[in-house]
Protein backbone atom coordinates (compact mmCIF):
# COMPACT_ATOMS: atom_id res chain seq x y z
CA UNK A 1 1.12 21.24 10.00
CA UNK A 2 -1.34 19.34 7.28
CA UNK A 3 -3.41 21.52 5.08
CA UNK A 4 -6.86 21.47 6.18
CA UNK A 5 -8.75 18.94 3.56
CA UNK A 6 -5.09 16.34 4.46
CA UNK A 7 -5.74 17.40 7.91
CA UNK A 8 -9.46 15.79 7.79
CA UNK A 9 -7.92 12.70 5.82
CA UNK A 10 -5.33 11.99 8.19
CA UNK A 11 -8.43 12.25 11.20
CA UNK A 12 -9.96 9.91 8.98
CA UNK A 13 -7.58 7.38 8.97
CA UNK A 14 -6.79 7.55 12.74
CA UNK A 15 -10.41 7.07 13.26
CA UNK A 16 -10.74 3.86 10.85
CA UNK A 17 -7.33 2.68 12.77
CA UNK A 18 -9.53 3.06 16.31
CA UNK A 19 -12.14 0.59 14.98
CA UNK A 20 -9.06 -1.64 15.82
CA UNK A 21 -9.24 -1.57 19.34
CA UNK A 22 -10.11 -5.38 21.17
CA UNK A 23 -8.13 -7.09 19.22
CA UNK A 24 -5.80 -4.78 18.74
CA UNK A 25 -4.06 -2.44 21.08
CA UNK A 26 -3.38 1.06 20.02
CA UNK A 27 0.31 0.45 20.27
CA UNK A 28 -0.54 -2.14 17.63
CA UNK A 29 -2.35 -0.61 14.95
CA UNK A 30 0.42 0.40 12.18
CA UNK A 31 0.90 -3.28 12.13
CA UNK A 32 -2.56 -2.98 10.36
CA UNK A 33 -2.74 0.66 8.87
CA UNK A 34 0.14 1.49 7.66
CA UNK A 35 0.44 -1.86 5.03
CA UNK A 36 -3.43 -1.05 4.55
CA UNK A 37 -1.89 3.13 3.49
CA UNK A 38 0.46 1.91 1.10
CA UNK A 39 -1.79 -0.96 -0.81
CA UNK A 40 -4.74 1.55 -0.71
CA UNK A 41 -2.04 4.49 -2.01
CA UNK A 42 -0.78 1.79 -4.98
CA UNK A 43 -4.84 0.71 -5.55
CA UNK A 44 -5.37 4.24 -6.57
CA UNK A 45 -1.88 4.68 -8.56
CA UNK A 46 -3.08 1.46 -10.51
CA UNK A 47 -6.95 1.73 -10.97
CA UNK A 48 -6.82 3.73 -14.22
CA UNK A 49 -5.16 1.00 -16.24
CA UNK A 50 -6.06 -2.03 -14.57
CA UNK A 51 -8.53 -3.13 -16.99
CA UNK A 52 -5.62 -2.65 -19.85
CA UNK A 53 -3.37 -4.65 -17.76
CA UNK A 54 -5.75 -7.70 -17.26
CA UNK A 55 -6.35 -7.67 -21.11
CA UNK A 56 -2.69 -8.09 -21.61
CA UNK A 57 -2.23 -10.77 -19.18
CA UNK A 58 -3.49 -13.86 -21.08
CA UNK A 59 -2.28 -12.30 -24.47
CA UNK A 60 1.53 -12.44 -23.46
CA UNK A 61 1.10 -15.48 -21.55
CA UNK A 62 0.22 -17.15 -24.74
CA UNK A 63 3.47 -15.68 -26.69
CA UNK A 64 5.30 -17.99 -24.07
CA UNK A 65 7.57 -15.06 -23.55
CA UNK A 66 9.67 -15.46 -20.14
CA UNK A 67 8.36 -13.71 -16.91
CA UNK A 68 10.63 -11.03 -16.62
CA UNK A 69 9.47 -9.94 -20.99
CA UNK A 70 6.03 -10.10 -19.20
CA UNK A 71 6.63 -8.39 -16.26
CA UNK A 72 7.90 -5.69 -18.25
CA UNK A 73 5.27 -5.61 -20.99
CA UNK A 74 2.91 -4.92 -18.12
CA UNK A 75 4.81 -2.49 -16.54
CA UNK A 76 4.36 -0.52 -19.84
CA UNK A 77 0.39 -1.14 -20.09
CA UNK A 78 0.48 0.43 -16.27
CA UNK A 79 2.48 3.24 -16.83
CA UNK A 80 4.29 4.30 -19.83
CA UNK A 81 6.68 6.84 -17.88
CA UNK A 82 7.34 4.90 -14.55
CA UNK A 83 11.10 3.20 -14.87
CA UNK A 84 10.44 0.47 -12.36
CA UNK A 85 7.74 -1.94 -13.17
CA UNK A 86 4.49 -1.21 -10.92
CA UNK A 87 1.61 -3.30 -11.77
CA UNK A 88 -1.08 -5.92 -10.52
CA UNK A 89 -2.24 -8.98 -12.18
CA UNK A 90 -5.30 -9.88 -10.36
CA UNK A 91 -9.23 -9.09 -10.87
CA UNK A 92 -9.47 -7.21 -7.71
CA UNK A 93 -8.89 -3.67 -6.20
CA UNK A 94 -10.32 -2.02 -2.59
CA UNK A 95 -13.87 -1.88 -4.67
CA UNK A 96 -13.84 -5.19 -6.38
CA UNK A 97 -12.87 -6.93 -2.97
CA UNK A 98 -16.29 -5.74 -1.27
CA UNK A 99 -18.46 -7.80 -3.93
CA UNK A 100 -17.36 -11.46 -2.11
CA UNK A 101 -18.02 -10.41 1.53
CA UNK A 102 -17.53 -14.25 2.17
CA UNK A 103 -14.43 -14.54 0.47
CA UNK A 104 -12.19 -11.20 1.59
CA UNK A 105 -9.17 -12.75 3.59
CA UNK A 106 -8.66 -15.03 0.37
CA UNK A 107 -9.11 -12.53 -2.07
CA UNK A 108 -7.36 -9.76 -0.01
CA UNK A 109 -4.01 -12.26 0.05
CA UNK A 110 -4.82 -12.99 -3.98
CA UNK A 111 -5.10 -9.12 -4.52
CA UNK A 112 -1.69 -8.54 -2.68
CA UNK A 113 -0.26 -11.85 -4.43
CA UNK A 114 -0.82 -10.27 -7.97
CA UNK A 115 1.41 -7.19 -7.89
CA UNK A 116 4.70 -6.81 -9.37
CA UNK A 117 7.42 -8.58 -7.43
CA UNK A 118 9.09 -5.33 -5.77
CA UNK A 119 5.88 -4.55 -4.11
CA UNK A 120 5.47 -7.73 -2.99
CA UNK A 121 8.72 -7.59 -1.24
CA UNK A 122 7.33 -4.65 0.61
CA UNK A 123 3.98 -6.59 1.95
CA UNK A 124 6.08 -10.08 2.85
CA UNK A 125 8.26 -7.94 5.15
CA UNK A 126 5.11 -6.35 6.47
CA UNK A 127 4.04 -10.01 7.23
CA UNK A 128 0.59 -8.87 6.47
CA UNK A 129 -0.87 -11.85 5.71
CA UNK A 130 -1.02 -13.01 9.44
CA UNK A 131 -2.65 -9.25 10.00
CA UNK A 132 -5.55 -10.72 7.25
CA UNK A 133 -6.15 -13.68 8.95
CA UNK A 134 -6.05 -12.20 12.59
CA UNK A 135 -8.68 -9.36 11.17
CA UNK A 136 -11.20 -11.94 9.28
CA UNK A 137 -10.91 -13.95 12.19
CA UNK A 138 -12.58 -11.09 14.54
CA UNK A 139 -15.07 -10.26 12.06
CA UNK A 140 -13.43 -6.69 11.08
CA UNK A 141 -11.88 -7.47 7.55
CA UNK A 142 -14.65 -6.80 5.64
CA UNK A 143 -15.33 -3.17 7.53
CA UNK A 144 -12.00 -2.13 7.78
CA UNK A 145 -11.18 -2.64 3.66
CA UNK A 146 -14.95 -0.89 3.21
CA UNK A 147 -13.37 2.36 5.71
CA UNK A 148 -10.23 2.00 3.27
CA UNK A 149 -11.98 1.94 -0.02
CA UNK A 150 -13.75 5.52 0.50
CA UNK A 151 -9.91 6.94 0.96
CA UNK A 152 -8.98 8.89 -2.18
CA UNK A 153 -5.30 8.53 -2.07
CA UNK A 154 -4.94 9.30 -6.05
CA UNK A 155 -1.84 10.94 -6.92
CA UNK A 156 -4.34 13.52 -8.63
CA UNK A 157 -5.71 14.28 -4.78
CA UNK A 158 -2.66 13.97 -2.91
CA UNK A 159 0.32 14.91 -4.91
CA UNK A 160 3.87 13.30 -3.25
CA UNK A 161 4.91 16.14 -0.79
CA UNK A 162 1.55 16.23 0.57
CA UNK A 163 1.49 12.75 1.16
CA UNK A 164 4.97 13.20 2.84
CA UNK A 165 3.81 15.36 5.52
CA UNK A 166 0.54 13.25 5.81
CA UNK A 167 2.77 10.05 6.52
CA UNK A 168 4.82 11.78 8.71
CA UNK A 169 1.95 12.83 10.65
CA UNK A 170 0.59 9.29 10.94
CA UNK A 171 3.44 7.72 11.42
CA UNK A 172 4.59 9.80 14.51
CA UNK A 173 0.84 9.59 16.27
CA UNK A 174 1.58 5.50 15.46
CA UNK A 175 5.48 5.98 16.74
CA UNK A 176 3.56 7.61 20.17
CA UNK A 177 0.94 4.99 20.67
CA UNK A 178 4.11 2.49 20.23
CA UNK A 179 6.23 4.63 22.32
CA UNK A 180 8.90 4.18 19.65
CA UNK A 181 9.03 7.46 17.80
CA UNK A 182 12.47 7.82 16.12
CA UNK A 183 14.78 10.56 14.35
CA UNK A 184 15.27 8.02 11.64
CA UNK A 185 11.92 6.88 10.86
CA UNK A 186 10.75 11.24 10.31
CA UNK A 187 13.73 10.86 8.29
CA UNK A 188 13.17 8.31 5.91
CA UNK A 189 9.45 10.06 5.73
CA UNK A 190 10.80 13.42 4.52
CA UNK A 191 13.21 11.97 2.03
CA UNK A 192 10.90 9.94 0.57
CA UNK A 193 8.10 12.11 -0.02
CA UNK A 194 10.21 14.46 -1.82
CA UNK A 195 10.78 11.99 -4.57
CA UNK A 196 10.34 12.86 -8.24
CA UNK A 197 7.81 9.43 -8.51
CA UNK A 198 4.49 8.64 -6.95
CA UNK A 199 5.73 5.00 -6.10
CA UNK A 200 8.70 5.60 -4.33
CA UNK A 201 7.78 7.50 -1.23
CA UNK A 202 4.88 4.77 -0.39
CA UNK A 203 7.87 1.79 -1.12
CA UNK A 204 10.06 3.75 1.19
CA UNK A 205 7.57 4.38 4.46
CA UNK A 206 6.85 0.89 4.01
CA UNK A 207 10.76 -0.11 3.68
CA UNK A 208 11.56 2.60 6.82
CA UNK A 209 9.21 0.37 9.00
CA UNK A 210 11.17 -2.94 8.66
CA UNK A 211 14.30 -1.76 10.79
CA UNK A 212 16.09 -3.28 8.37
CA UNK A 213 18.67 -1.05 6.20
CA UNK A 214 19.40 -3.65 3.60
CA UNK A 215 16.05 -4.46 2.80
CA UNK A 216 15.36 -0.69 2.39
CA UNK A 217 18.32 -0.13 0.38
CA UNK A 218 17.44 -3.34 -2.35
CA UNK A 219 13.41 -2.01 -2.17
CA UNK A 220 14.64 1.37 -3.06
CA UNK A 221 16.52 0.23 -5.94
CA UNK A 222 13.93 -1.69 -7.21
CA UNK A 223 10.62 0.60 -6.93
């Protein structure tokens, strides 16, 4: 069972995932809200040092040092005790995204586009993009990042194990509209969440939805 205040975030969420419904059928909406979790969960993670990170940017691009020196410079700037690099290159977060109403699907794929490369593994087996352009194209982008954006997922609000068992909750109601709830997938939830890191966990849900173990097991290593 959630504790009460996770309890009204996790009624939250199911109600911004209900907005869905026309284009969407409820047996469809993780392919829409549980990407949209994780990249809100790693917006929060990330907003604190953002504006350190985009100061960097053009500084070590101009040393000429090789992507992987940069990548890892960066990682620092993010985080100074995370050992796998977690980071996001581009001008935007949830916030930033509402200011070009005109311009979200675009800007939404940039956003995604500028994060480290193991995240970006996570979102290209998500195949989110075609999610973007099916939302934008029915006139619900724009409202649906807005819903997201008011969604304090900060480590600070929702430490790891809490955001286990709020997963795990969304994930089975997702697993019953999909008639597809599995032993594995509450599995992979549990472990995750118990993780020493705030990255992790959110890499791992993602990973657990894929159906594919190898994928999972190279994401894990790398987050």
């Amino acid at each position: 069972m959630l504790a009460e205040g996770h309890q009204r975030l996790a009624d939250k969420i199911w109600s911004v995932a209900n907005k869905l419904r026309g284009p969407y059928r409820p047996p469809q909406y993780r392919k829409v809200m549980l990407p949209l979790i994780v990249l809100r969960r790693l917006d929060c993670v990330l907003e604190p040092t953002k504006d350190q990170v985009l100061k960097q940017v053009d500084a070590l691009k101009a040393k000429k040092l090789s992507p992987e020196a940069i990548e890892k410079a960066l990682a620092k700037v993010a985080s100074k005790d995370r050992k796998q690099p977690l980071f996001n290159t581009s001008k935007y977060t949830f916030r930033k995204l509402l200011g070009e109403p005109s311009g979200i699907a675009r800007n939404l794929t940039n956003y995604i586009k500028g994060f480290s490369p193991n995240v970006r593994k996570i979102f290209e087996r998500f195949e989110f993009e075609a999610e973007i352009e099916k939302l934008d194209a029915n006139n619900m982008l724009f409202e649906i990042i807005k819903e997201f954006s008011e969604l304090d997922l900060h480590p600070d609000t929702v430490l790891n194990l809490e955001m286990g068992y709020l997963f795990e909750y969304l994930i089975r109601k997702f697993n019953e509209q999909a008639n597809d709830s599995t032993l594995e997938t509450r599995k992979f939830i549990f472990q995750a969440f118990r993780g020493r890191y705030t990255i992790p966990p959110v890499a791992q849900v993602a990973c657990s939805q894929s159906r594919n173990s190898t994928f999972v097991s190279k994401t894990l290593r790398l987050i």
